[in-house]
PDB file of N, CA and C in Angstrom:
ATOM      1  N   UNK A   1      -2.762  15.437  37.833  1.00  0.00           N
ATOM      2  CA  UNK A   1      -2.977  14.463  36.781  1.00  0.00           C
ATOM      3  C   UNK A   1      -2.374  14.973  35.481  1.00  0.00           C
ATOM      4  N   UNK A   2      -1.726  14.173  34.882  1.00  0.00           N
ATOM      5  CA  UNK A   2      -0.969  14.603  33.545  1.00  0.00           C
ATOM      6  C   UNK A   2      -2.246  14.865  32.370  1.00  0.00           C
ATOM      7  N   UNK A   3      -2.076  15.229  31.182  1.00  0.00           N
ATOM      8  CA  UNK A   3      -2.577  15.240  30.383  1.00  0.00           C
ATOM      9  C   UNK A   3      -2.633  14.116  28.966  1.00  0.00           C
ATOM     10  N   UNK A   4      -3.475  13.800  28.854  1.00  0.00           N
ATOM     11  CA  UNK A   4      -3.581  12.426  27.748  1.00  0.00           C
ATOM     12  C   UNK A   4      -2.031  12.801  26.919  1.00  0.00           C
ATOM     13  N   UNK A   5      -1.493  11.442  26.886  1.00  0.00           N
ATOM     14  CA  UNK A   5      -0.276  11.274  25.511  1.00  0.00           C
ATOM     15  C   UNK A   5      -0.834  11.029  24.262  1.00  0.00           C
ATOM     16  N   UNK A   6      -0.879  11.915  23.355  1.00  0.00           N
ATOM     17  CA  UNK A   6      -1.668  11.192  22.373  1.00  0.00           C
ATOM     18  C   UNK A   6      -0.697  10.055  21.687  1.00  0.00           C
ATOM     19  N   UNK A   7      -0.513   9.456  20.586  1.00  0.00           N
ATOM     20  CA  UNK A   7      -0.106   9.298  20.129  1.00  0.00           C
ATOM     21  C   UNK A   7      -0.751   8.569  18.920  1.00  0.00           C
ATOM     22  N   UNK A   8       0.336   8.443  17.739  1.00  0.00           N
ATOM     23  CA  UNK A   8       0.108   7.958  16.352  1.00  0.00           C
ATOM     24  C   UNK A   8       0.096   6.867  16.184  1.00  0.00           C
ATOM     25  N   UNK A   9      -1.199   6.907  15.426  1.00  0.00           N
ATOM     26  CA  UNK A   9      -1.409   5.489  14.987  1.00  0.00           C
ATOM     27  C   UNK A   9      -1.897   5.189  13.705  1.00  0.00           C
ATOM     28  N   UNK A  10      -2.096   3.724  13.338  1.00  0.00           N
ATOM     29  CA  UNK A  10      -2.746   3.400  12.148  1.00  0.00           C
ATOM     30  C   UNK A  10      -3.337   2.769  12.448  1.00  0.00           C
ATOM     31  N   UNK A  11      -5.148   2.316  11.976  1.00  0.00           N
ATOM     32  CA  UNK A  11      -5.721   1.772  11.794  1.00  0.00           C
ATOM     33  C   UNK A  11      -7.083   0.915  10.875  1.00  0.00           C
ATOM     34  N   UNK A  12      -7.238   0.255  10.589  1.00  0.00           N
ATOM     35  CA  UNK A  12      -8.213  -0.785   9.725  1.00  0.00           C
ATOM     36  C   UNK A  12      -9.284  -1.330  10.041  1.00  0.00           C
ATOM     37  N   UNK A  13     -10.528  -1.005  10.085  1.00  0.00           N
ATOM     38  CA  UNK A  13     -11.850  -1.087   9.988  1.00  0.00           C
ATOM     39  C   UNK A  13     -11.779  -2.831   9.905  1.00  0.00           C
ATOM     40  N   UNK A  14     -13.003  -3.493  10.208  1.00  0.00           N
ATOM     41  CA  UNK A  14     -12.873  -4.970   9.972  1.00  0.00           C
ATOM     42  C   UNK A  14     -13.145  -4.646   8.306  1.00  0.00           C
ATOM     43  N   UNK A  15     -12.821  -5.861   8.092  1.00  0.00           N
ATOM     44  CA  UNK A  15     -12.876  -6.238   6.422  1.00  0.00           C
ATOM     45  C   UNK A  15     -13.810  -7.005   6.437  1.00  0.00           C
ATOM     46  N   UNK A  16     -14.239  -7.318   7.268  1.00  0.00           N
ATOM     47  CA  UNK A  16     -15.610  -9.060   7.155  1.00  0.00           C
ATOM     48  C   UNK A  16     -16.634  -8.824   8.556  1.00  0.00           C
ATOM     49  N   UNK A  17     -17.547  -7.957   8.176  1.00  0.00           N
ATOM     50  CA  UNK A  17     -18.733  -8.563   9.200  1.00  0.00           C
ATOM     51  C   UNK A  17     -18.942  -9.738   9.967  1.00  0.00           C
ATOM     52  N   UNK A  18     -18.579  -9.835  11.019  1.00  0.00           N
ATOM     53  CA  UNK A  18     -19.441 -10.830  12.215  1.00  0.00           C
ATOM     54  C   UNK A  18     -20.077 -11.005  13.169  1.00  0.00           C
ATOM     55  N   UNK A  19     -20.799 -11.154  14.075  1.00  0.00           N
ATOM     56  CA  UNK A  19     -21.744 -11.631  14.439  1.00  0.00           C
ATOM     57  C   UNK A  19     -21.306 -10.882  16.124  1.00  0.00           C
ATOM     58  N   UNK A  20     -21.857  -9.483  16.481  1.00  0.00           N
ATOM     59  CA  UNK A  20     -22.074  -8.782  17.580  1.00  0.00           C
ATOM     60  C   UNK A  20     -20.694  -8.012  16.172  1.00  0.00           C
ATOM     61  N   UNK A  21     -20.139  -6.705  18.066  1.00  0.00           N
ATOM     62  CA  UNK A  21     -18.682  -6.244  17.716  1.00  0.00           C
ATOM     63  C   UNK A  21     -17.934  -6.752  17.229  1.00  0.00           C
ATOM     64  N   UNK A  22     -17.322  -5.804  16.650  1.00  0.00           N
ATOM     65  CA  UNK A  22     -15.920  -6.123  15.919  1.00  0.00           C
ATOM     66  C   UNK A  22     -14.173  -6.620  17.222  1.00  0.00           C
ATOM     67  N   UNK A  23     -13.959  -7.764  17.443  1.00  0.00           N
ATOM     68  CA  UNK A  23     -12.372  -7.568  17.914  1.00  0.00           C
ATOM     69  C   UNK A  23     -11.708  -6.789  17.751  1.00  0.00           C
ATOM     70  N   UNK A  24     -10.760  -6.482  18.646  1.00  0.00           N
ATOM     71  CA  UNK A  24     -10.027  -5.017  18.751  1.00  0.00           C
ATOM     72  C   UNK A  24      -8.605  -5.501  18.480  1.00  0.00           C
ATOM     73  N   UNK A  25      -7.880  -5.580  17.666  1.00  0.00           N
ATOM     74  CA  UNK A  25      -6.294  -6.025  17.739  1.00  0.00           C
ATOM     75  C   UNK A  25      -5.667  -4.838  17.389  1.00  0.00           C
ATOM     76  N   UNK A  26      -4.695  -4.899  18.844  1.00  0.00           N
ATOM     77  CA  UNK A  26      -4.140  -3.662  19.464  1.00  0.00           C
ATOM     78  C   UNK A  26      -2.340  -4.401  18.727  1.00  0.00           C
ATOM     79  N   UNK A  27      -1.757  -3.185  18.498  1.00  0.00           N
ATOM     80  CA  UNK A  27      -0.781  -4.465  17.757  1.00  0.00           C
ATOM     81  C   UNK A  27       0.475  -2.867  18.266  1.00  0.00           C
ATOM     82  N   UNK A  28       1.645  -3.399  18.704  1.00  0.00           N
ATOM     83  CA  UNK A  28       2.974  -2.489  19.855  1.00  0.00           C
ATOM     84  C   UNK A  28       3.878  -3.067  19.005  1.00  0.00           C
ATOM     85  N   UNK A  29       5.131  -1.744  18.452  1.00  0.00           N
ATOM     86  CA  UNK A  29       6.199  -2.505  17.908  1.00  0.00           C
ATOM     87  C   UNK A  29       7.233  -2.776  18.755  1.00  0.00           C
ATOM     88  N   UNK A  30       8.388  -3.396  18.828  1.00  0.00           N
ATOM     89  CA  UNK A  30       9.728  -3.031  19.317  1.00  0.00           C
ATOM     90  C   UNK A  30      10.620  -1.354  19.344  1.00  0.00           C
ATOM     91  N   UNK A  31      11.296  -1.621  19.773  1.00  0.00           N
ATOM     92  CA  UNK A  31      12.114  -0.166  20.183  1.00  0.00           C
ATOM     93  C   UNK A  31      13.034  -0.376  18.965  1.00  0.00           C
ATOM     94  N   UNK A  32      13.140   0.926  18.264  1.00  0.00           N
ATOM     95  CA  UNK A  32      13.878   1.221  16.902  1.00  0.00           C
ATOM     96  C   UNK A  32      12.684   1.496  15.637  1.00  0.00           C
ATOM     97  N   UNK A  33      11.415   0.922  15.944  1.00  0.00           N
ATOM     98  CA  UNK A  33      10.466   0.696  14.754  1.00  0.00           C
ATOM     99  C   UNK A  33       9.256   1.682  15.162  1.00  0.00           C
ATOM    100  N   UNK A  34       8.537   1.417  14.382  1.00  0.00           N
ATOM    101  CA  UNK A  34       7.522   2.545  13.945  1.00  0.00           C
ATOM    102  C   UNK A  34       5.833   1.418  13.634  1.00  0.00           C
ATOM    103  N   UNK A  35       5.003   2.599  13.846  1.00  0.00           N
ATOM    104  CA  UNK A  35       3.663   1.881  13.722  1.00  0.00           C
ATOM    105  C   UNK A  35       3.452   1.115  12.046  1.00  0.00           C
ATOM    106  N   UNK A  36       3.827   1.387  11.230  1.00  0.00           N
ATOM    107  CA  UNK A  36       3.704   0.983   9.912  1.00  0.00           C
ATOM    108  C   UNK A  36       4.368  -0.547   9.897  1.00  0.00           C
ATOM    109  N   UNK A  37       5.175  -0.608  10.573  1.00  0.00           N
ATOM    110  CA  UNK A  37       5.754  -2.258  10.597  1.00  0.00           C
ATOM    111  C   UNK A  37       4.959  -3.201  10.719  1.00  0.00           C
ATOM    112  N   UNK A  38       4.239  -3.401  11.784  1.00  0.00           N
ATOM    113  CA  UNK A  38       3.608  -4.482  11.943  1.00  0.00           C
ATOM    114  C   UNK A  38       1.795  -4.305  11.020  1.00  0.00           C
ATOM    115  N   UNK A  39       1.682  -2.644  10.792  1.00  0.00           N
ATOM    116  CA  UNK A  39       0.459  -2.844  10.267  1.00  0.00           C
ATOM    117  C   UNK A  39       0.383  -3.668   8.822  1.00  0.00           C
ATOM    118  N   UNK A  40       2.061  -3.576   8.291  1.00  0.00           N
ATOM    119  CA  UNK A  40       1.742  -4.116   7.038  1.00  0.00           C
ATOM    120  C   UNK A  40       1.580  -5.716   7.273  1.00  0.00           C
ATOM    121  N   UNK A  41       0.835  -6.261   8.257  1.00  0.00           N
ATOM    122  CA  UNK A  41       0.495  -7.491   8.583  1.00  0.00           C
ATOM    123  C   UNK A  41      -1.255  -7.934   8.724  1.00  0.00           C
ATOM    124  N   UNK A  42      -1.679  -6.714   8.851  1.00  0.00           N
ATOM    125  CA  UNK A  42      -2.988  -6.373   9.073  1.00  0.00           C
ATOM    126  C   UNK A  42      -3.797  -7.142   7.607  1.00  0.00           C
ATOM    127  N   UNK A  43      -3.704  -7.096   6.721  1.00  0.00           N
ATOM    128  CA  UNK A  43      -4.901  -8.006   5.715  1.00  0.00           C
ATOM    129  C   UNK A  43      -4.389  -9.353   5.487  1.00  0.00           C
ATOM    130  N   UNK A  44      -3.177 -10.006   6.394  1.00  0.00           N
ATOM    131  CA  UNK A  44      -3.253 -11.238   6.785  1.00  0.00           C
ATOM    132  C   UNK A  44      -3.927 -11.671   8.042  1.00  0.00           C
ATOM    133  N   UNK A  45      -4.517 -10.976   8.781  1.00  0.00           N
ATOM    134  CA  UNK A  45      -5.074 -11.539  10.225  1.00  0.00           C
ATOM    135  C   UNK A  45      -6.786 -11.589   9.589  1.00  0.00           C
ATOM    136  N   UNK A  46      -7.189 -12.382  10.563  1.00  0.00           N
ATOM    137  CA  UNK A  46      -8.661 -12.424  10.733  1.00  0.00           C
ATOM    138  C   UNK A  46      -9.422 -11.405   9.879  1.00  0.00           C
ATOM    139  N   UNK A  47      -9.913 -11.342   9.059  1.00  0.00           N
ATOM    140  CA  UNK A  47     -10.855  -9.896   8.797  1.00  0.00           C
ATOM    141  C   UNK A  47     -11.844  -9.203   9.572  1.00  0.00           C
ATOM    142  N   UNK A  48     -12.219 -10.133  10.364  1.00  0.00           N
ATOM    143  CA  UNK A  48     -13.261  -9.629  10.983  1.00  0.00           C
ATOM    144  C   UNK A  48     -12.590  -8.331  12.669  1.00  0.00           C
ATOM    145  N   UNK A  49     -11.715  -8.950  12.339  1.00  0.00           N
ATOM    146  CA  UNK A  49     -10.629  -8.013  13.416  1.00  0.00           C
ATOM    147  C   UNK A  49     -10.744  -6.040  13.037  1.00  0.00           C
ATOM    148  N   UNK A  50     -10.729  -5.249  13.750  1.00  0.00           N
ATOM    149  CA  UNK A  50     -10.619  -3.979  13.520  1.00  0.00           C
ATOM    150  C   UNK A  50      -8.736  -3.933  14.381  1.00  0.00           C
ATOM    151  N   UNK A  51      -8.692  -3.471  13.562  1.00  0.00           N
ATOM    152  CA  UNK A  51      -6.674  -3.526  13.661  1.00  0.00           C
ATOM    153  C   UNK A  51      -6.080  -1.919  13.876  1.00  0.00           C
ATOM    154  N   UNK A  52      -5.526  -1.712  15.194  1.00  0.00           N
ATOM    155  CA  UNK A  52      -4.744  -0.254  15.466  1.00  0.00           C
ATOM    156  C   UNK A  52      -2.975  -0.674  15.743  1.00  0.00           C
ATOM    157  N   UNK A  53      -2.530   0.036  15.475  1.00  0.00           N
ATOM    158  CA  UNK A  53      -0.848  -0.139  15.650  1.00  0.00           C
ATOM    159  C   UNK A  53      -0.539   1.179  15.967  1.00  0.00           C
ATOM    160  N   UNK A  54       0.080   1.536  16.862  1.00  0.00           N
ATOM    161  CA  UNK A  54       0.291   2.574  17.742  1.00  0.00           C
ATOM    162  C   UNK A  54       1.302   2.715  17.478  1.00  0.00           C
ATOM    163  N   UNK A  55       1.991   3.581  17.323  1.00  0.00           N
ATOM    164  CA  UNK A  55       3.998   4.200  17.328  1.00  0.00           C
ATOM    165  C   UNK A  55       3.839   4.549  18.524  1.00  0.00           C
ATOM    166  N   UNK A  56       5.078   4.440  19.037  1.00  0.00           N
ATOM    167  CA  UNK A  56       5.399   4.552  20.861  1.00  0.00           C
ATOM    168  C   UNK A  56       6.081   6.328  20.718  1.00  0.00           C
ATOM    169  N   UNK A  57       5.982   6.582  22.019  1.00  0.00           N
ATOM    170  CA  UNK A  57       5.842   8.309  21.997  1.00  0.00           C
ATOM    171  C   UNK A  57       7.466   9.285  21.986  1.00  0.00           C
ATOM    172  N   UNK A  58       8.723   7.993  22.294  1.00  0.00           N
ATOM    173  CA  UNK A  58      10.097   8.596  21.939  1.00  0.00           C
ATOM    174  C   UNK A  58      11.100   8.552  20.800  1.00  0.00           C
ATOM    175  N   UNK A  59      11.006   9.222  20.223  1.00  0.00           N
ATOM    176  CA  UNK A  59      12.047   9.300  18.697  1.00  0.00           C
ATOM    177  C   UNK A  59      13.294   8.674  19.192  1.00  0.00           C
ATOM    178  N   UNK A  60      13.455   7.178  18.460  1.00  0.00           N
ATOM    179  CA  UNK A  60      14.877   6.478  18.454  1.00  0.00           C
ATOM    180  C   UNK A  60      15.488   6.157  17.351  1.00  0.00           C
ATOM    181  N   UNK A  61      16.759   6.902  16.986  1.00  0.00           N
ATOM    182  CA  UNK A  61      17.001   7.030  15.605  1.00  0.00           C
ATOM    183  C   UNK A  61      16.378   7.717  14.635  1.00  0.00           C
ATOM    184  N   UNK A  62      16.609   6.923  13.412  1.00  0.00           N
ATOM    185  CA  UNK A  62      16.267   7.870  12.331  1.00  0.00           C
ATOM    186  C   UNK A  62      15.403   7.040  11.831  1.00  0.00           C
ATOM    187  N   UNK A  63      13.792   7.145  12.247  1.00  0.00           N
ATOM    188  CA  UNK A  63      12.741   6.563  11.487  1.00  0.00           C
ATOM    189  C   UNK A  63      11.950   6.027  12.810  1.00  0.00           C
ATOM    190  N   UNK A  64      12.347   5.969  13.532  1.00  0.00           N
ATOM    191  CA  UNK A  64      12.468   4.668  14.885  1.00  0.00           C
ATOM    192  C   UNK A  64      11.651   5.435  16.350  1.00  0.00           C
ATOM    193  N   UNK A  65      10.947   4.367  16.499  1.00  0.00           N
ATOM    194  CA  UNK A  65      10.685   5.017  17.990  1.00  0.00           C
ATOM    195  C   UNK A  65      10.741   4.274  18.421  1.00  0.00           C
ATOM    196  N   UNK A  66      10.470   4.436  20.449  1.00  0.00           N
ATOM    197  CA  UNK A  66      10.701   3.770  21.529  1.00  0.00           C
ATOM    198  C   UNK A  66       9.509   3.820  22.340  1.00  0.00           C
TER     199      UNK A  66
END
């Protein structure tokens, strides 16, 4: 058995209390990009959402993963 991949991420706590758990929005970029892309989308979604954006685990380019 391999050993866990970790990898980097960002994530955001809900912003708005609701009613049980918090939703989990799991948010994957394209190949060339990085976890910060799509998080800067995160205080337009739902608030009540808890928001992670993951960077993928192979360096593509210069800034960029895959």
């Amino acid at each position: 058995m391999s050993p866990p991949l970790p990898l980097a991420y960002r994530f955001q706590p809900p912003r708005q209390a609701g009613l049980g758990s918090a939703p989990v929005l799991v948010m994957l970029h394209g190949i060339g990009s990085h976890e910060g892309d799509l998080f800067q989308l995160a205080p337009y979604l739902d608030p009540r959402f808890a928001v992670i954006s993951l960077r993928a685990p192979i360096a593509w380019g210069v800034g960029g993963f895959a």
